[in-house]
PDB file of N, CA and C in Angstrom:
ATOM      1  N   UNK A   1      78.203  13.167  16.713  1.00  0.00           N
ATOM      2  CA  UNK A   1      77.084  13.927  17.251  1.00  0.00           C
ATOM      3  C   UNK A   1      77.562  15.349  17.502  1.00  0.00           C
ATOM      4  N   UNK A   2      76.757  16.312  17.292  1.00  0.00           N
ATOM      5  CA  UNK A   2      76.770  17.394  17.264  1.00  0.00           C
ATOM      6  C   UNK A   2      76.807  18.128  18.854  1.00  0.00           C
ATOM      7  N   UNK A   3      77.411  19.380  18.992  1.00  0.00           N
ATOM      8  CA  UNK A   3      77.081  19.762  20.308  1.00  0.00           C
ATOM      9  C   UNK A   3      75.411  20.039  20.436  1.00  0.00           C
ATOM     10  N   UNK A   4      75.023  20.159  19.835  1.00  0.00           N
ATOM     11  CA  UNK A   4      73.556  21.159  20.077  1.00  0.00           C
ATOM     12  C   UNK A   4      73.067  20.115  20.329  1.00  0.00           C
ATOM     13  N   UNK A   5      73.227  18.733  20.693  1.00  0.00           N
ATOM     14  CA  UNK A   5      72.333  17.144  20.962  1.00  0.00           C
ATOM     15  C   UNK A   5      72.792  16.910  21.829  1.00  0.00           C
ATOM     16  N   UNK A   6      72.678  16.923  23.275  1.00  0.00           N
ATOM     17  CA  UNK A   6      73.609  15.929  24.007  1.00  0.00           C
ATOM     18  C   UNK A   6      72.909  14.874  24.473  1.00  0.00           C
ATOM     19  N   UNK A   7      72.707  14.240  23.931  1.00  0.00           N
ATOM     20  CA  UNK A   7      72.087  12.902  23.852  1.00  0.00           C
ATOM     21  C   UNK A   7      73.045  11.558  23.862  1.00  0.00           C
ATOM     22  N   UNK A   8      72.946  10.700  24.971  1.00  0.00           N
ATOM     23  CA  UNK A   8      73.737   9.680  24.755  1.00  0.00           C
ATOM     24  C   UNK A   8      72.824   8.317  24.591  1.00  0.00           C
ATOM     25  N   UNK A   9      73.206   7.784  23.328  1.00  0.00           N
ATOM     26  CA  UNK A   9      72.193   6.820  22.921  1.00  0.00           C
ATOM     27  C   UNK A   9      72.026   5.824  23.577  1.00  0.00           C
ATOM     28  N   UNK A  10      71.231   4.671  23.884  1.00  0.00           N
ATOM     29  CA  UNK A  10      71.502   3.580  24.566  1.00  0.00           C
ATOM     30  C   UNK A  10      71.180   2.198  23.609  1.00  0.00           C
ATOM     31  N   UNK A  11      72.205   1.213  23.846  1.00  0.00           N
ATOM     32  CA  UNK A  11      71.628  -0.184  23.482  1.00  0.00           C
ATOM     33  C   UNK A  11      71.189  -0.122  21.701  1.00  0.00           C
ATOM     34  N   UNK A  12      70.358  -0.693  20.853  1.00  0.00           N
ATOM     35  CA  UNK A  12      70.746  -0.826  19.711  1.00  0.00           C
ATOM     36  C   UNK A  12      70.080   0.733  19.261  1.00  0.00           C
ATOM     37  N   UNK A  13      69.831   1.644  19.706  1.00  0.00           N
ATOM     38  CA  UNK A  13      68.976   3.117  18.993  1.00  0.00           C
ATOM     39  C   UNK A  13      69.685   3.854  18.074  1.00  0.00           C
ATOM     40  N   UNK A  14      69.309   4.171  17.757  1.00  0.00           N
ATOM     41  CA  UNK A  14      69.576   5.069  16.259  1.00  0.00           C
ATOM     42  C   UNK A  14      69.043   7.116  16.847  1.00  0.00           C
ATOM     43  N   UNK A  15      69.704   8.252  16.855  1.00  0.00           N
ATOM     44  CA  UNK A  15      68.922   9.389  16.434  1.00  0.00           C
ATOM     45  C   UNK A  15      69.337   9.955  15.495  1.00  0.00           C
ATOM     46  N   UNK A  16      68.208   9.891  14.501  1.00  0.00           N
ATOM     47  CA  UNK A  16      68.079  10.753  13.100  1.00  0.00           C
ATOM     48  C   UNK A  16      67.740  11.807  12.951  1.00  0.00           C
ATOM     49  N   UNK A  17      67.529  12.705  11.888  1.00  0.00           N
ATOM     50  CA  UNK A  17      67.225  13.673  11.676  1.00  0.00           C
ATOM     51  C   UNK A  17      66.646  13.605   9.910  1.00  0.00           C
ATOM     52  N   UNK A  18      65.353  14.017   9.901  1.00  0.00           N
ATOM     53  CA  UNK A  18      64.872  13.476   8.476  1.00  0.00           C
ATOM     54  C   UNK A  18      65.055  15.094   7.865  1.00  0.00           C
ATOM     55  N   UNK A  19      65.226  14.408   6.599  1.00  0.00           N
ATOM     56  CA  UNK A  19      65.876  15.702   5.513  1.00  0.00           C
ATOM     57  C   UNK A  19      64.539  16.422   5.348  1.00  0.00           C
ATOM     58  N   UNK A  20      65.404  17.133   5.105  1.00  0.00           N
ATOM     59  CA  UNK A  20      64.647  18.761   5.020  1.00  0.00           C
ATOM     60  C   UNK A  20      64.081  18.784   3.580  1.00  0.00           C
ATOM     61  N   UNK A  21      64.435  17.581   2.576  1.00  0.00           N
ATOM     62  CA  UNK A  21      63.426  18.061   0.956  1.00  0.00           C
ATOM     63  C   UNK A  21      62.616  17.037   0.686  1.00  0.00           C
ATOM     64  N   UNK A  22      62.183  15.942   2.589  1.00  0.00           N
ATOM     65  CA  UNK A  22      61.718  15.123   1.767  1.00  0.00           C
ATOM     66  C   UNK A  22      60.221  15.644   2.346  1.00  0.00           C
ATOM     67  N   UNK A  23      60.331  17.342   1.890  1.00  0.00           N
ATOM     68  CA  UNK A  23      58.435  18.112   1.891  1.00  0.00           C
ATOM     69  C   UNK A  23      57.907  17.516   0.236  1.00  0.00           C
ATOM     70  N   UNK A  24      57.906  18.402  -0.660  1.00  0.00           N
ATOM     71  CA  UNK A  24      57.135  17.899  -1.662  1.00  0.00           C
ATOM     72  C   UNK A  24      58.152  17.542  -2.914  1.00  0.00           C
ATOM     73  N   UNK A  25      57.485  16.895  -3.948  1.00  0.00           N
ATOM     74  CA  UNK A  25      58.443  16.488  -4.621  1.00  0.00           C
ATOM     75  C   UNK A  25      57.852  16.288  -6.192  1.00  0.00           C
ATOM     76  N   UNK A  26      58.413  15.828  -6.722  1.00  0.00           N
ATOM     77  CA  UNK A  26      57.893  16.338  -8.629  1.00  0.00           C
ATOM     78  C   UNK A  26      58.267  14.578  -9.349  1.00  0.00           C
ATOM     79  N   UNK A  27      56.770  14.845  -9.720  1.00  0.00           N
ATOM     80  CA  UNK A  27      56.078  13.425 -10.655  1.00  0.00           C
ATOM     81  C   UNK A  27      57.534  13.452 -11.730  1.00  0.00           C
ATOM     82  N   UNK A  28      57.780  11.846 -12.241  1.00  0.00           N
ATOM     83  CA  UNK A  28      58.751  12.058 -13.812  1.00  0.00           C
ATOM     84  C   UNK A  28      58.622  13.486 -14.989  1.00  0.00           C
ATOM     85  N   UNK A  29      56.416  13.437 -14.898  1.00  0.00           N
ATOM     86  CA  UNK A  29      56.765  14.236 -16.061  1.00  0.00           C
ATOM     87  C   UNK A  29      56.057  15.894 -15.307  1.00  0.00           C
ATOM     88  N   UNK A  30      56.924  16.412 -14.051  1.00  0.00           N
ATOM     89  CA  UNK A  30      56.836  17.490 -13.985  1.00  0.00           C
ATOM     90  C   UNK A  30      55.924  18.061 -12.849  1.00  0.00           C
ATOM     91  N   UNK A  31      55.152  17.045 -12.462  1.00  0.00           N
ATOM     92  CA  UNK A  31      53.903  17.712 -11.687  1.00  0.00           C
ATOM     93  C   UNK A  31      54.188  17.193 -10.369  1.00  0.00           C
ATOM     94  N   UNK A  32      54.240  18.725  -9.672  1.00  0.00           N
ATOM     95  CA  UNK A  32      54.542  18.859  -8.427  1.00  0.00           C
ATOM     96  C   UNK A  32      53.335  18.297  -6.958  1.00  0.00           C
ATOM     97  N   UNK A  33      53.789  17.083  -6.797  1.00  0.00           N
ATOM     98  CA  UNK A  33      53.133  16.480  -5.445  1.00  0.00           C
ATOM     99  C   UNK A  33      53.779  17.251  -4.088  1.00  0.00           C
ATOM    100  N   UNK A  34      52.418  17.945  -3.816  1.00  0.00           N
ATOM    101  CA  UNK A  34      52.982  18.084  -2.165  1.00  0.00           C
ATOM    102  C   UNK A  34      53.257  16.927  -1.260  1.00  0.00           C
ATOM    103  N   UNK A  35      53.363  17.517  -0.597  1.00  0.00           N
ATOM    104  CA  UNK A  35      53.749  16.895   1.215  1.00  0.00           C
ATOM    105  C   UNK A  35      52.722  16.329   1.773  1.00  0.00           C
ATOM    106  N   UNK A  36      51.793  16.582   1.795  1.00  0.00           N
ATOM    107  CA  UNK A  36      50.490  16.373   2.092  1.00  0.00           C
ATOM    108  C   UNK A  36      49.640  15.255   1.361  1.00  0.00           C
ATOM    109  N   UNK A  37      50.048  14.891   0.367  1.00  0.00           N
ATOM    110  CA  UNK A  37      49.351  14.161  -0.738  1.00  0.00           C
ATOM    111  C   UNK A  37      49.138  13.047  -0.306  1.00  0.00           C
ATOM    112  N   UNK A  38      48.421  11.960  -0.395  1.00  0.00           N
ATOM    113  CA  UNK A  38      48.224  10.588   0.292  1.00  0.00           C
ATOM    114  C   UNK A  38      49.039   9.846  -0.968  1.00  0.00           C
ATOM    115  N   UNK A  39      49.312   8.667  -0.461  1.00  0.00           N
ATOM    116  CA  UNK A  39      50.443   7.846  -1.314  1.00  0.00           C
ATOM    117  C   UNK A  39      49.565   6.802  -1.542  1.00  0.00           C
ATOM    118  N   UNK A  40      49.306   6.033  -2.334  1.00  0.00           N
ATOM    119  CA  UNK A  40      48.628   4.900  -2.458  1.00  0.00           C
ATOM    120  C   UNK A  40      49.400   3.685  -1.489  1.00  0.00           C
ATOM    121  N   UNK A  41      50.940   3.464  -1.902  1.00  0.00           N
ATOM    122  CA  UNK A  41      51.905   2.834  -1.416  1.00  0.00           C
ATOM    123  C   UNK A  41      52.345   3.203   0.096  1.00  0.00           C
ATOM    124  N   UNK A  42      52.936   2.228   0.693  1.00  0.00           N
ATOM    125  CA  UNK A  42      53.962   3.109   1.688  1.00  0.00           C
ATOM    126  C   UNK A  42      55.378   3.606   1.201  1.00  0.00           C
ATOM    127  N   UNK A  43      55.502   4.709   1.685  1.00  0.00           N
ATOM    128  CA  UNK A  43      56.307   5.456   1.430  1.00  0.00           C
ATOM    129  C   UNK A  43      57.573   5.517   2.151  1.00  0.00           C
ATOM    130  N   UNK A  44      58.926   4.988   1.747  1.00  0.00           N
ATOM    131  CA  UNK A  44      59.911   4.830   2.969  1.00  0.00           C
ATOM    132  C   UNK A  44      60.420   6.910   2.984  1.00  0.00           C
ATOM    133  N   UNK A  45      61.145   6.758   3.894  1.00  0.00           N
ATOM    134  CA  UNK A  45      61.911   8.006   3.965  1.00  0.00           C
ATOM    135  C   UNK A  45      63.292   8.033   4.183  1.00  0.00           C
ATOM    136  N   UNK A  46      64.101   9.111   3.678  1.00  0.00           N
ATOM    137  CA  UNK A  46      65.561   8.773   3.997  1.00  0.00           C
ATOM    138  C   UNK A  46      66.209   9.976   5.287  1.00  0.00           C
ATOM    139  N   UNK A  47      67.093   9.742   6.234  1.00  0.00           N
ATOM    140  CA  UNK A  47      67.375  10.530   6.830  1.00  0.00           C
ATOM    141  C   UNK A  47      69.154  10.716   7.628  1.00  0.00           C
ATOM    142  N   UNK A  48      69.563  11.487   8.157  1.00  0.00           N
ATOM    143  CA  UNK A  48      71.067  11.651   8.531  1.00  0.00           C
ATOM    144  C   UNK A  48      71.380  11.134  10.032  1.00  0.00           C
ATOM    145  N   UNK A  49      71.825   9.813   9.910  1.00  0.00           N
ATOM    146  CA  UNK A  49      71.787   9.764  11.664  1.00  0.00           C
ATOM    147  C   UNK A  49      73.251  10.262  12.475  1.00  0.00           C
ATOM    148  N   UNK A  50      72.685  11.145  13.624  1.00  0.00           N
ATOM    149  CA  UNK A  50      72.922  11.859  14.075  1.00  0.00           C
ATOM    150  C   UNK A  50      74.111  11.055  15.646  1.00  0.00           C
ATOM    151  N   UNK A  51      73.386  10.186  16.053  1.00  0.00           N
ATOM    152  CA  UNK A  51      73.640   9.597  16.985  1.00  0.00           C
ATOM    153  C   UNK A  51      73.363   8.047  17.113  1.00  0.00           C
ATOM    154  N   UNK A  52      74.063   7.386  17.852  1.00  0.00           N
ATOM    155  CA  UNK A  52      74.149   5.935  17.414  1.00  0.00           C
ATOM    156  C   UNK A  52      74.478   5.182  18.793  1.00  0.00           C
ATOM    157  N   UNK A  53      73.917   3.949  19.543  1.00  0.00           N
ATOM    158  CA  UNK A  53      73.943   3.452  20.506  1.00  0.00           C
ATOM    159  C   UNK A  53      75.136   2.659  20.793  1.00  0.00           C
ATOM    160  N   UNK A  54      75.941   1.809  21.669  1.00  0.00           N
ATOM    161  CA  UNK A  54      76.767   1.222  21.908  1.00  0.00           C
ATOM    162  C   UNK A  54      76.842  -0.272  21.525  1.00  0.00           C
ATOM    163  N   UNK A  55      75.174  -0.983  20.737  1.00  0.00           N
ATOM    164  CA  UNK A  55      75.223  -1.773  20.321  1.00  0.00           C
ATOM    165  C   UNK A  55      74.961  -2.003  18.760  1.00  0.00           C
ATOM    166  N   UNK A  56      74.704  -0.577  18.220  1.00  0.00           N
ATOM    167  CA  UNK A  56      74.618  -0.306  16.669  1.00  0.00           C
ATOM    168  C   UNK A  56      75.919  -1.264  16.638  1.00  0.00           C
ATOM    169  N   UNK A  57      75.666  -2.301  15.581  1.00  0.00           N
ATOM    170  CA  UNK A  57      76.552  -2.906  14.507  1.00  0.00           C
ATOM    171  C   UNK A  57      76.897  -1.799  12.660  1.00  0.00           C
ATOM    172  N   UNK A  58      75.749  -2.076  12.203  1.00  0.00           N
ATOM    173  CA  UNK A  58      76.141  -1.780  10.823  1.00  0.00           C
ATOM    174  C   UNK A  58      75.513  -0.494   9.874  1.00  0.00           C
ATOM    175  N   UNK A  59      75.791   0.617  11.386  1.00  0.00           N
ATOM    176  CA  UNK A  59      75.202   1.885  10.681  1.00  0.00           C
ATOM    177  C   UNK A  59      76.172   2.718  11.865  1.00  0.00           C
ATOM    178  N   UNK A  60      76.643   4.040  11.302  1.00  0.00           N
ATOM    179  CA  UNK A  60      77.691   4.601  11.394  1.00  0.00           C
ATOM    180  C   UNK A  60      76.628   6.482  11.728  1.00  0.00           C
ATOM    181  N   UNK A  61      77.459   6.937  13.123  1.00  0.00           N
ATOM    182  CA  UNK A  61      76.939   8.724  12.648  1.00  0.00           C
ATOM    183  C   UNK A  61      77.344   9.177  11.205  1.00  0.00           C
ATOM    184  N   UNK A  62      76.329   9.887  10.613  1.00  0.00           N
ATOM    185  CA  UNK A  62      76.273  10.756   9.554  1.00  0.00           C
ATOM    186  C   UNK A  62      76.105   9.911   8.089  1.00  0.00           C
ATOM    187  N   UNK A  63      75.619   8.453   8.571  1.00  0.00           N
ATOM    188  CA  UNK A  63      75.067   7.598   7.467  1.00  0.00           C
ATOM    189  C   UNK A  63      73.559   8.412   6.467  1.00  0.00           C
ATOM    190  N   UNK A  64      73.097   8.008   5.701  1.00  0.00           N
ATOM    191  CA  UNK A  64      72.151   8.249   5.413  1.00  0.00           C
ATOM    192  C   UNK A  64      71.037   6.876   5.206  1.00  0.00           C
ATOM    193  N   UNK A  65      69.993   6.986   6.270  1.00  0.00           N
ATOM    194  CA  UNK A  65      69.136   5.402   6.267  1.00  0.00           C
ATOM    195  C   UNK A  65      67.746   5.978   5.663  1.00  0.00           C
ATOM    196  N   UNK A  66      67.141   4.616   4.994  1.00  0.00           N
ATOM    197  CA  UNK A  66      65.886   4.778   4.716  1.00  0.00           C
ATOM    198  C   UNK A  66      65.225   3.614   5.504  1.00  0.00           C
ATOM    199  N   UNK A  67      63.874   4.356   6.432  1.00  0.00           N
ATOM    200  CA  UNK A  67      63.198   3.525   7.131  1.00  0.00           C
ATOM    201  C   UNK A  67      61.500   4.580   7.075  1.00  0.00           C
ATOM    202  N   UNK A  68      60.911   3.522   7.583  1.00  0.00           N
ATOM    203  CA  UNK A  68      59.465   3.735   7.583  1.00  0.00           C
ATOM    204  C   UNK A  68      58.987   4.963   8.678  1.00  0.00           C
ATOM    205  N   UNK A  69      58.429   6.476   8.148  1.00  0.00           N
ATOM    206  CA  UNK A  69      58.274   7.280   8.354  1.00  0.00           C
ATOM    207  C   UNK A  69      57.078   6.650   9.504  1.00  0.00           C
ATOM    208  N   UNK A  70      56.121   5.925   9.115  1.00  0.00           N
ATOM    209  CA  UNK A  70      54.848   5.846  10.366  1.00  0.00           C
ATOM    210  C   UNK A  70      55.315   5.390  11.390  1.00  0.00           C
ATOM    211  N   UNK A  71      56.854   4.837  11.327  1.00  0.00           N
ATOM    212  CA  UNK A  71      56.975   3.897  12.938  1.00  0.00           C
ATOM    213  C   UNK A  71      57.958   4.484  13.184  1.00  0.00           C
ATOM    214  N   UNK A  72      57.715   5.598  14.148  1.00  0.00           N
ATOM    215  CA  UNK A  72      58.749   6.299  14.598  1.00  0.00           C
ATOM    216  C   UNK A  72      58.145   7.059  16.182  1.00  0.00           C
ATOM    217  N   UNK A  73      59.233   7.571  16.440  1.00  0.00           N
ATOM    218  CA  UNK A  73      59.134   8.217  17.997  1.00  0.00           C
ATOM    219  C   UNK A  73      59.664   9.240  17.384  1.00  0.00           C
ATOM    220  N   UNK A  74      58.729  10.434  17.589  1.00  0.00           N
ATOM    221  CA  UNK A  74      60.047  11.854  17.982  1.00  0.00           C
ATOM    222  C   UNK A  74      60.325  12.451  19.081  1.00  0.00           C
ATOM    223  N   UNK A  75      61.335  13.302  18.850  1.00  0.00           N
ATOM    224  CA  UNK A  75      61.986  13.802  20.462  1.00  0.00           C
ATOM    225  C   UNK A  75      62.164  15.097  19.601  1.00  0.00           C
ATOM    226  N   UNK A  76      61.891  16.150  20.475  1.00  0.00           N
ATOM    227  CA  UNK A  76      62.448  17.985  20.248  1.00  0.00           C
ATOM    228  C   UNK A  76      63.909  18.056  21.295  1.00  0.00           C
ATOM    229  N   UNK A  77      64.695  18.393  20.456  1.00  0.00           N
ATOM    230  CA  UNK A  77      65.750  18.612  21.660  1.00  0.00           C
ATOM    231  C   UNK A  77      66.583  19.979  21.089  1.00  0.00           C
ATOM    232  N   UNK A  78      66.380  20.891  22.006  1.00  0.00           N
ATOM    233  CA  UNK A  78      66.867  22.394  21.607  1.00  0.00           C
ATOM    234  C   UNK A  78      66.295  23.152  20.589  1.00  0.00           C
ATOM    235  N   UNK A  79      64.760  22.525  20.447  1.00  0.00           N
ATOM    236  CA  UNK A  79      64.421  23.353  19.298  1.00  0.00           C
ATOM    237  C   UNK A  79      64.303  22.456  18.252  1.00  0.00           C
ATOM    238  N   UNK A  80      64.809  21.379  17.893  1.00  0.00           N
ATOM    239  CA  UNK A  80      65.235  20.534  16.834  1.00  0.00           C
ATOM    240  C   UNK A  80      64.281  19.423  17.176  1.00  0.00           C
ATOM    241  N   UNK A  81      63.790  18.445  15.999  1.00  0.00           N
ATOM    242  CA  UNK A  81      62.803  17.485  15.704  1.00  0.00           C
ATOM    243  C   UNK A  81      63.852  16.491  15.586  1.00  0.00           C
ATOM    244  N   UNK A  82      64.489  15.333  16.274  1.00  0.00           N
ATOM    245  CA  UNK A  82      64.565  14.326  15.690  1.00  0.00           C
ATOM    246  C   UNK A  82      63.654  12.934  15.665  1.00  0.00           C
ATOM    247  N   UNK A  83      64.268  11.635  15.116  1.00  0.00           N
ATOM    248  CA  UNK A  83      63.407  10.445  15.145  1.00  0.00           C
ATOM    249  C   UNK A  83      64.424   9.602  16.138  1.00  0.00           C
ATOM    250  N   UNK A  84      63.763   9.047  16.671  1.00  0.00           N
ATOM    251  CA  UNK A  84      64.517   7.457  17.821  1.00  0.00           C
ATOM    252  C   UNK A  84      64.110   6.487  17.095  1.00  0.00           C
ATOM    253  N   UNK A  85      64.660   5.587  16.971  1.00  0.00           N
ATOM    254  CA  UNK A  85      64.496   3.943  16.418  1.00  0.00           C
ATOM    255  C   UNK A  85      65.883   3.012  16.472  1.00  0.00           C
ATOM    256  N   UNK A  86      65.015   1.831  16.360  1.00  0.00           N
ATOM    257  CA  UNK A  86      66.123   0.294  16.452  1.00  0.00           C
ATOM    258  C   UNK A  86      66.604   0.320  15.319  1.00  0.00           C
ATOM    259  N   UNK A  87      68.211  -0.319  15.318  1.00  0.00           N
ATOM    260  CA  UNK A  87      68.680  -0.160  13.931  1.00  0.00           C
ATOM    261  C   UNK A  87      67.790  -1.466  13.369  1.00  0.00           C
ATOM    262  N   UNK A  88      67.031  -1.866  13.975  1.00  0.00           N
ATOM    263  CA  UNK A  88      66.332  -3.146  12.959  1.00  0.00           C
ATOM    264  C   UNK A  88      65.395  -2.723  12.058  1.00  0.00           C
ATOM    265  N   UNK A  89      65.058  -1.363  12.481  1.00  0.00           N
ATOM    266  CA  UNK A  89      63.661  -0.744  11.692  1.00  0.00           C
ATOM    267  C   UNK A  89      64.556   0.110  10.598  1.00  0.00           C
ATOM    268  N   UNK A  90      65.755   0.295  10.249  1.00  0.00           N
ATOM    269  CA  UNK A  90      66.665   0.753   9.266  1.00  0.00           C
ATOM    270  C   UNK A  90      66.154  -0.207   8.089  1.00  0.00           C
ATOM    271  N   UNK A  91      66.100   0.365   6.948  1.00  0.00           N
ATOM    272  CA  UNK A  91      65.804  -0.846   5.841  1.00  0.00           C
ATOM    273  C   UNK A  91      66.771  -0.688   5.086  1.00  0.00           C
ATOM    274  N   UNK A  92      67.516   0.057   5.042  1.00  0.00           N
ATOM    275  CA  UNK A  92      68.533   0.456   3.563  1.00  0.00           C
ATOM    276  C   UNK A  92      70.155   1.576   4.631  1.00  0.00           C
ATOM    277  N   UNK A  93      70.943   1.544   3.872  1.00  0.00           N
ATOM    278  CA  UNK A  93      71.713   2.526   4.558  1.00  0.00           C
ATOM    279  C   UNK A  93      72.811   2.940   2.997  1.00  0.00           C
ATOM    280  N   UNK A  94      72.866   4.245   2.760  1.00  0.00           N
ATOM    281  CA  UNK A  94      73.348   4.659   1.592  1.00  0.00           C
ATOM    282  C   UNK A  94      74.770   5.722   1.896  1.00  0.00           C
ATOM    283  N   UNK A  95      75.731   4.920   1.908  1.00  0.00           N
ATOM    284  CA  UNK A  95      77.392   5.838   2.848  1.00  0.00           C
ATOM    285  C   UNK A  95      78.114   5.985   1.595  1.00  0.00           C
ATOM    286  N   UNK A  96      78.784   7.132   2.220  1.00  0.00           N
ATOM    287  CA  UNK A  96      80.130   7.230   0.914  1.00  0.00           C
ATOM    288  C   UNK A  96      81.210   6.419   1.492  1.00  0.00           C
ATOM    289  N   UNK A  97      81.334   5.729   2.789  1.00  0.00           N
ATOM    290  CA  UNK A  97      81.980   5.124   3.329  1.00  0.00           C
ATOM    291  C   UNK A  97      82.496   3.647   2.402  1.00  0.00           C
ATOM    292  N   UNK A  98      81.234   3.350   1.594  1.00  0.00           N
ATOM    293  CA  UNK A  98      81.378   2.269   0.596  1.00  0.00           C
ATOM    294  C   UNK A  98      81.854   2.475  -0.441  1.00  0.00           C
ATOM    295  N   UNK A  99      82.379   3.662  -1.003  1.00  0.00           N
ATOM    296  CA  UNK A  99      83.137   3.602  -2.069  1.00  0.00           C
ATOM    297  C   UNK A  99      82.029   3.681  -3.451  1.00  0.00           C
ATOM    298  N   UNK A 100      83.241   2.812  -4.150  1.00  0.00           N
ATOM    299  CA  UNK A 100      82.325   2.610  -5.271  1.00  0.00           C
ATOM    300  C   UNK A 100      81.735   1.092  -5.398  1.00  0.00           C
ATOM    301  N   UNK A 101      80.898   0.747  -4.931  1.00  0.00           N
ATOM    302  CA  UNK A 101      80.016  -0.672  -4.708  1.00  0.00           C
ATOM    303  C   UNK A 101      79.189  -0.394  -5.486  1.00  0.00           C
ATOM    304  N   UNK A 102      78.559  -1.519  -6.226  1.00  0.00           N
ATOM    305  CA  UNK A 102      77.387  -1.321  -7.498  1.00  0.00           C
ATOM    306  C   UNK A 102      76.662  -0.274  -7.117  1.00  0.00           C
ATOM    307  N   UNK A 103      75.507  -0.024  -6.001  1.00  0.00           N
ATOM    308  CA  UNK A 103      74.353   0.763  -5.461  1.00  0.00           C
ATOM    309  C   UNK A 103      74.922   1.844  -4.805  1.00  0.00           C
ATOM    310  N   UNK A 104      75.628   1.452  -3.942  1.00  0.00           N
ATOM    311  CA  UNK A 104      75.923   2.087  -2.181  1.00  0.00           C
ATOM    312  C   UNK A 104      74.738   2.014  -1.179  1.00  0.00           C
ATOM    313  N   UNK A 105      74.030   0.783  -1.451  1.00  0.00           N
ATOM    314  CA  UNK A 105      73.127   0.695  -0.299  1.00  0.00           C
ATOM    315  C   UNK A 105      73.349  -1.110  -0.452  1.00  0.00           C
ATOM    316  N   UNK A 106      73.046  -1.229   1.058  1.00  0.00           N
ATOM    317  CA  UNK A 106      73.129  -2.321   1.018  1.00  0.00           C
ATOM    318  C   UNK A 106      71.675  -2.881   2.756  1.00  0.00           C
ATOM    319  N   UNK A 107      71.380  -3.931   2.480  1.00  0.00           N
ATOM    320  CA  UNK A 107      70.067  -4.774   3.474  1.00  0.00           C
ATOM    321  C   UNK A 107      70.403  -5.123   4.528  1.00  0.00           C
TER     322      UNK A 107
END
């Protein structure tokens, strides 16, 4: 955790910070979907967690997780947007910590 957070997590929580390119983004063949666009699907999101509770098991600061953008809490702290959540609401976690493993994500 960073100085600019002083946040001490509690019990299984997670604080993230969702990336900064996941604004708009470009179809296979070229055509640029905003941010704004409605998804037919749900849409997961990926983000950098920042801070991590004393009962996190299997997610690490400065992991990168993908979890569900609608079920979230945010907090402003110094200016800054992050997300709070249970590592149960984590769906994916993608580390260089794993090396070379088929994916680098693992359930």
């Amino acid at each position: 955790m960073s100085d600019k957070t002083p946040i001490k997590m509690l019990h299984d929580r997670l604080l993230v910070e969702l990336d900064r390119e996941a604004g708009e983004r470009r179809s296979s063949g070229g055509i640029v979907i905003p941010a704004t666009a409605a998804m037919g699907a749900k849409r997961l999101a990926w983000s950098r967690v920042v801070a991590i509770g004393p009962q996190v098991r299997s997610v690490k600061a400065d992991d990168r997780v993908l979890f569900d953008p609608e079920e979230r809490a945010e907090v402003e702290v110094h200016g800054e947007t992050y997300v709070v959540m249970r590592e149960r609401d984590v769906h994916a976690v993608a580390a260089d910590r794993y090396g070379d493993s088929a994916t680098g994500l693992y359930l």
